[in-house]
N, C-alpha and C. Protein backbone atom coordinates (compact mmCIF):
# COMPACT_ATOMS: atom_id res chain seq x y z
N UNK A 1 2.91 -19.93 49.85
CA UNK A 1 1.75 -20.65 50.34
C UNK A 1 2.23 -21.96 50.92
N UNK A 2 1.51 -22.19 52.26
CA UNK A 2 2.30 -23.30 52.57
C UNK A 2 1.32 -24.68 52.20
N UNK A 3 2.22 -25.89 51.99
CA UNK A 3 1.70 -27.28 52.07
C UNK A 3 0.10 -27.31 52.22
N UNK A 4 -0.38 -26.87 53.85
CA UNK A 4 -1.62 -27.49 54.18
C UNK A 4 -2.33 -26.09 53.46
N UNK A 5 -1.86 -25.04 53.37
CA UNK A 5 -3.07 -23.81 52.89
C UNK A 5 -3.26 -24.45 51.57
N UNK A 6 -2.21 -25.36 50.47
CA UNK A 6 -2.13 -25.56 49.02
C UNK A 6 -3.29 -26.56 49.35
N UNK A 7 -3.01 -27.59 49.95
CA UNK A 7 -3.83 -28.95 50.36
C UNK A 7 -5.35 -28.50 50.52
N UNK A 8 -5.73 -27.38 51.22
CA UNK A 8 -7.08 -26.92 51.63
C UNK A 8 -7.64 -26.50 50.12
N UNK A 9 -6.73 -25.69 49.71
CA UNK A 9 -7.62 -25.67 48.49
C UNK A 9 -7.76 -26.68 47.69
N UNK A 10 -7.10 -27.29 47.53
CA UNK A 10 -7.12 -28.28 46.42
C UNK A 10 -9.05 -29.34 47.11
N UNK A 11 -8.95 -29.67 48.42
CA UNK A 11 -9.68 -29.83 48.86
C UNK A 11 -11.46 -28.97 48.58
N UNK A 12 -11.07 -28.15 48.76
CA UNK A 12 -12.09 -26.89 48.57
C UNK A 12 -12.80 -27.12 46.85
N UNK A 13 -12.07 -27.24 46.47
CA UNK A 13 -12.28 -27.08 44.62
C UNK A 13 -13.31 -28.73 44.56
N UNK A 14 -12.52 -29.72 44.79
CA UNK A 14 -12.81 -31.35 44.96
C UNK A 14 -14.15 -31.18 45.46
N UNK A 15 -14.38 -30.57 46.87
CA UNK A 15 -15.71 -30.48 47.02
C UNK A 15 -16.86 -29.66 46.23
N UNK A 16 -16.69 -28.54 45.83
CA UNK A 16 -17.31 -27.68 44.93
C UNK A 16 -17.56 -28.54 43.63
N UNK A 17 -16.60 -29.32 43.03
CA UNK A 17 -16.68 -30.16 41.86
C UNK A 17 -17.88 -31.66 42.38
N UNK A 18 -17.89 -31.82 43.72
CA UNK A 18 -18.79 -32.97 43.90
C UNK A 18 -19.82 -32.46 44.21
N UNK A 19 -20.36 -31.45 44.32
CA UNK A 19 -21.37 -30.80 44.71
C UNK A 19 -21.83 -30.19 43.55
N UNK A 20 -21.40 -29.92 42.51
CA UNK A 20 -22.01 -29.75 40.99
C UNK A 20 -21.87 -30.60 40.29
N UNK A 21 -21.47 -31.79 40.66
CA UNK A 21 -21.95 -33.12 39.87
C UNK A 21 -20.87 -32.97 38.52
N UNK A 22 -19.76 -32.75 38.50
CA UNK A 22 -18.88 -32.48 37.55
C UNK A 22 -18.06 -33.12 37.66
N UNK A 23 -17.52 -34.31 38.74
CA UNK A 23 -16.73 -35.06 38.74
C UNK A 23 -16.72 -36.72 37.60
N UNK A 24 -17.60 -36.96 37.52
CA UNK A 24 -18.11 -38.42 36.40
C UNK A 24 -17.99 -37.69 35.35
N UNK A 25 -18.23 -36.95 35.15
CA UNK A 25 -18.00 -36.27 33.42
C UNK A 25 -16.89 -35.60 32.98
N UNK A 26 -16.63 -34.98 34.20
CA UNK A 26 -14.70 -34.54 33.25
C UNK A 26 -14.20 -35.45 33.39
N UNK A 27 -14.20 -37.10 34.28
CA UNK A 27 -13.47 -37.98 34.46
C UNK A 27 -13.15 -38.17 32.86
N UNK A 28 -14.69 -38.61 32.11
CA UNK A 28 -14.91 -39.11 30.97
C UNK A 28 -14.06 -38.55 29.89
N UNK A 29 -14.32 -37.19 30.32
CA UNK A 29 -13.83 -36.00 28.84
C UNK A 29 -12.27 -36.22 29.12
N UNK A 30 -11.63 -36.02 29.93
CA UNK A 30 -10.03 -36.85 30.10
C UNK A 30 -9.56 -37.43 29.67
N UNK A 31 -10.60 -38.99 29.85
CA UNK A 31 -10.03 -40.03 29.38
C UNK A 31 -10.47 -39.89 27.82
N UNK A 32 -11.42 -39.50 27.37
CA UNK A 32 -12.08 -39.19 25.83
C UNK A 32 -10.82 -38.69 25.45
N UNK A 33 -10.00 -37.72 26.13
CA UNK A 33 -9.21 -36.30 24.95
C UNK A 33 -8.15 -37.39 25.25
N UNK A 34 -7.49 -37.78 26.07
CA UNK A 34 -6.43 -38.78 26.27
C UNK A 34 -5.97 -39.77 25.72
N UNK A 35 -7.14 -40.69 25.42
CA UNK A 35 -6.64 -41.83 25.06
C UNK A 35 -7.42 -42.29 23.65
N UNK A 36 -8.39 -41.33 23.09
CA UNK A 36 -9.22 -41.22 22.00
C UNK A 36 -9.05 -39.97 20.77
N UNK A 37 -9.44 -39.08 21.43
CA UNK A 37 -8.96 -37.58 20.47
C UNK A 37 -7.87 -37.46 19.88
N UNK A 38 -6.80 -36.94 20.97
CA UNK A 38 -5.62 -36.86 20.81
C UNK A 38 -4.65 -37.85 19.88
N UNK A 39 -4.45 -38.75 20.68
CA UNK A 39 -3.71 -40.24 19.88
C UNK A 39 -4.81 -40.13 18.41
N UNK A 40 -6.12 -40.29 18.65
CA UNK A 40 -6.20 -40.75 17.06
C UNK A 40 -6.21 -39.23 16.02
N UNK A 41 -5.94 -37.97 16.27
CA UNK A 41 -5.42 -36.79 15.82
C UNK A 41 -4.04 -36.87 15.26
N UNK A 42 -3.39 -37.60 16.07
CA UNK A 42 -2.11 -37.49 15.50
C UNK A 42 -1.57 -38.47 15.08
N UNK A 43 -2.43 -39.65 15.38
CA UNK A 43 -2.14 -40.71 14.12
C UNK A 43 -2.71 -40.13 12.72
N UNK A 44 -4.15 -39.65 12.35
CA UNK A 44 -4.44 -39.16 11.75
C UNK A 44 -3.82 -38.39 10.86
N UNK A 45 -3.25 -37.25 11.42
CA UNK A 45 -2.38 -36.27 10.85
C UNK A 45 -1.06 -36.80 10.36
N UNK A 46 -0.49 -37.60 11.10
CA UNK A 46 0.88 -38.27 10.45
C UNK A 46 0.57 -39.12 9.24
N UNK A 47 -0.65 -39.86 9.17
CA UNK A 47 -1.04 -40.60 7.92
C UNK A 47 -1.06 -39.90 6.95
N UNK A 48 -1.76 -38.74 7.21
CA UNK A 48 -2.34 -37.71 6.02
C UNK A 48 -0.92 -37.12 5.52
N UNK A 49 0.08 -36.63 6.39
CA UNK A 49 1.36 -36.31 6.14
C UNK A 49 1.87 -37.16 5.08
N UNK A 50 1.84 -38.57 5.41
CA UNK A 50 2.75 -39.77 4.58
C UNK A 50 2.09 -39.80 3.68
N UNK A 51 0.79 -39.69 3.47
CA UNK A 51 -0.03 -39.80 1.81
C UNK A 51 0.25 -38.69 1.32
N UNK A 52 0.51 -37.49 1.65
CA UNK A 52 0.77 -36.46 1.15
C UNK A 52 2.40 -36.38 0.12
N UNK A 53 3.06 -36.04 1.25
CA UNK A 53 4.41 -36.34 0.83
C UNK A 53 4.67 -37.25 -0.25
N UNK A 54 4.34 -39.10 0.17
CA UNK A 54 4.28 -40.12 -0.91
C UNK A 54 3.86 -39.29 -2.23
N UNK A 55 2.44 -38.64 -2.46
CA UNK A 55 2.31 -38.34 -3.74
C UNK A 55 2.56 -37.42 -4.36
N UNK A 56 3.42 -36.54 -3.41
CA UNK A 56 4.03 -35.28 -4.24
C UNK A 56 5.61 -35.91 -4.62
N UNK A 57 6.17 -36.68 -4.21
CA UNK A 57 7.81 -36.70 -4.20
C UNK A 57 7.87 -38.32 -4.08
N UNK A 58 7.09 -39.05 -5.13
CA UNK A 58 7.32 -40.34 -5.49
C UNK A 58 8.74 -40.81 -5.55
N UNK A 59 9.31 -40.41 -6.10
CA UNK A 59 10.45 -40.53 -6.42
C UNK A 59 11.53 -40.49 -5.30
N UNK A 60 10.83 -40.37 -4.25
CA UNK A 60 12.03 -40.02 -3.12
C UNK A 60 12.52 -41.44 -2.72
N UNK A 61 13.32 -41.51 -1.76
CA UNK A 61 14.18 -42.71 -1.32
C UNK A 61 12.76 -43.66 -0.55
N UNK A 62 12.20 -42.97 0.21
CA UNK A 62 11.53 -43.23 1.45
C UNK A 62 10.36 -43.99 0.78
N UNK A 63 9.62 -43.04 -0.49
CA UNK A 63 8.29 -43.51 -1.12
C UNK A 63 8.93 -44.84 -1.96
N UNK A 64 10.14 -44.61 -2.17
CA UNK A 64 10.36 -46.25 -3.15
C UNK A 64 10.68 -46.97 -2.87
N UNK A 65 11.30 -46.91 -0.88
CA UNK A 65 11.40 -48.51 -0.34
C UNK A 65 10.20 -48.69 0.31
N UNK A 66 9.20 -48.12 0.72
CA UNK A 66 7.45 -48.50 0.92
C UNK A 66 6.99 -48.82 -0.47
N UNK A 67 7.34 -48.71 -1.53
CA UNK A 67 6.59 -49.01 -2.41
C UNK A 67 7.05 -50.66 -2.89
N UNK A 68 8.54 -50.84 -2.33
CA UNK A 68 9.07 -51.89 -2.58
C UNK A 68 8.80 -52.86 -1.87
N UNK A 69 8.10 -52.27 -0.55
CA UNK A 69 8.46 -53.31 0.81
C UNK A 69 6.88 -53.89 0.48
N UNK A 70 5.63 -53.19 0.11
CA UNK A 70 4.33 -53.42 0.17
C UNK A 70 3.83 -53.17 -0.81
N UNK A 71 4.56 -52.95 -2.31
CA UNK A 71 3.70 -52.62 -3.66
C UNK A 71 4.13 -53.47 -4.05
């Protein structure tokens, strides 16, 4: 497929998307899953990881210099 046939579509779609009024709202949902969802998912999950771990295996190296540095 060449350049301008790729370009036309891409074009083609852009208009179909402004013509169903779908452009302001996936903008949103983008930036929502991007810089909101995501990031705070996997901050999330890594926290839950470290509380986890911490209270099964106290005793480890890792849980007793956090416990040293901030207990």
């Amino acid at each position: 497929m060449s350049q301008f046939a790729s370009e036309r579509l891409i074009e083609k779609a852009a208009e179909r998307n402004a013509q169903r009024g779908v452009k302001g709202e996936s903008k949103r949902m983008r930036w929502l899953l991007g810089w909101v969802i995501i990031p705070g998912s996997l901050l999330g999950l890594l926290f839950a990881w470290g509380v986890h771990v911490g209270a099964r295996h106290p005793d480890m190296w890792l849980a007793r210099a956090l416990s040293w540095m901030f207990g």
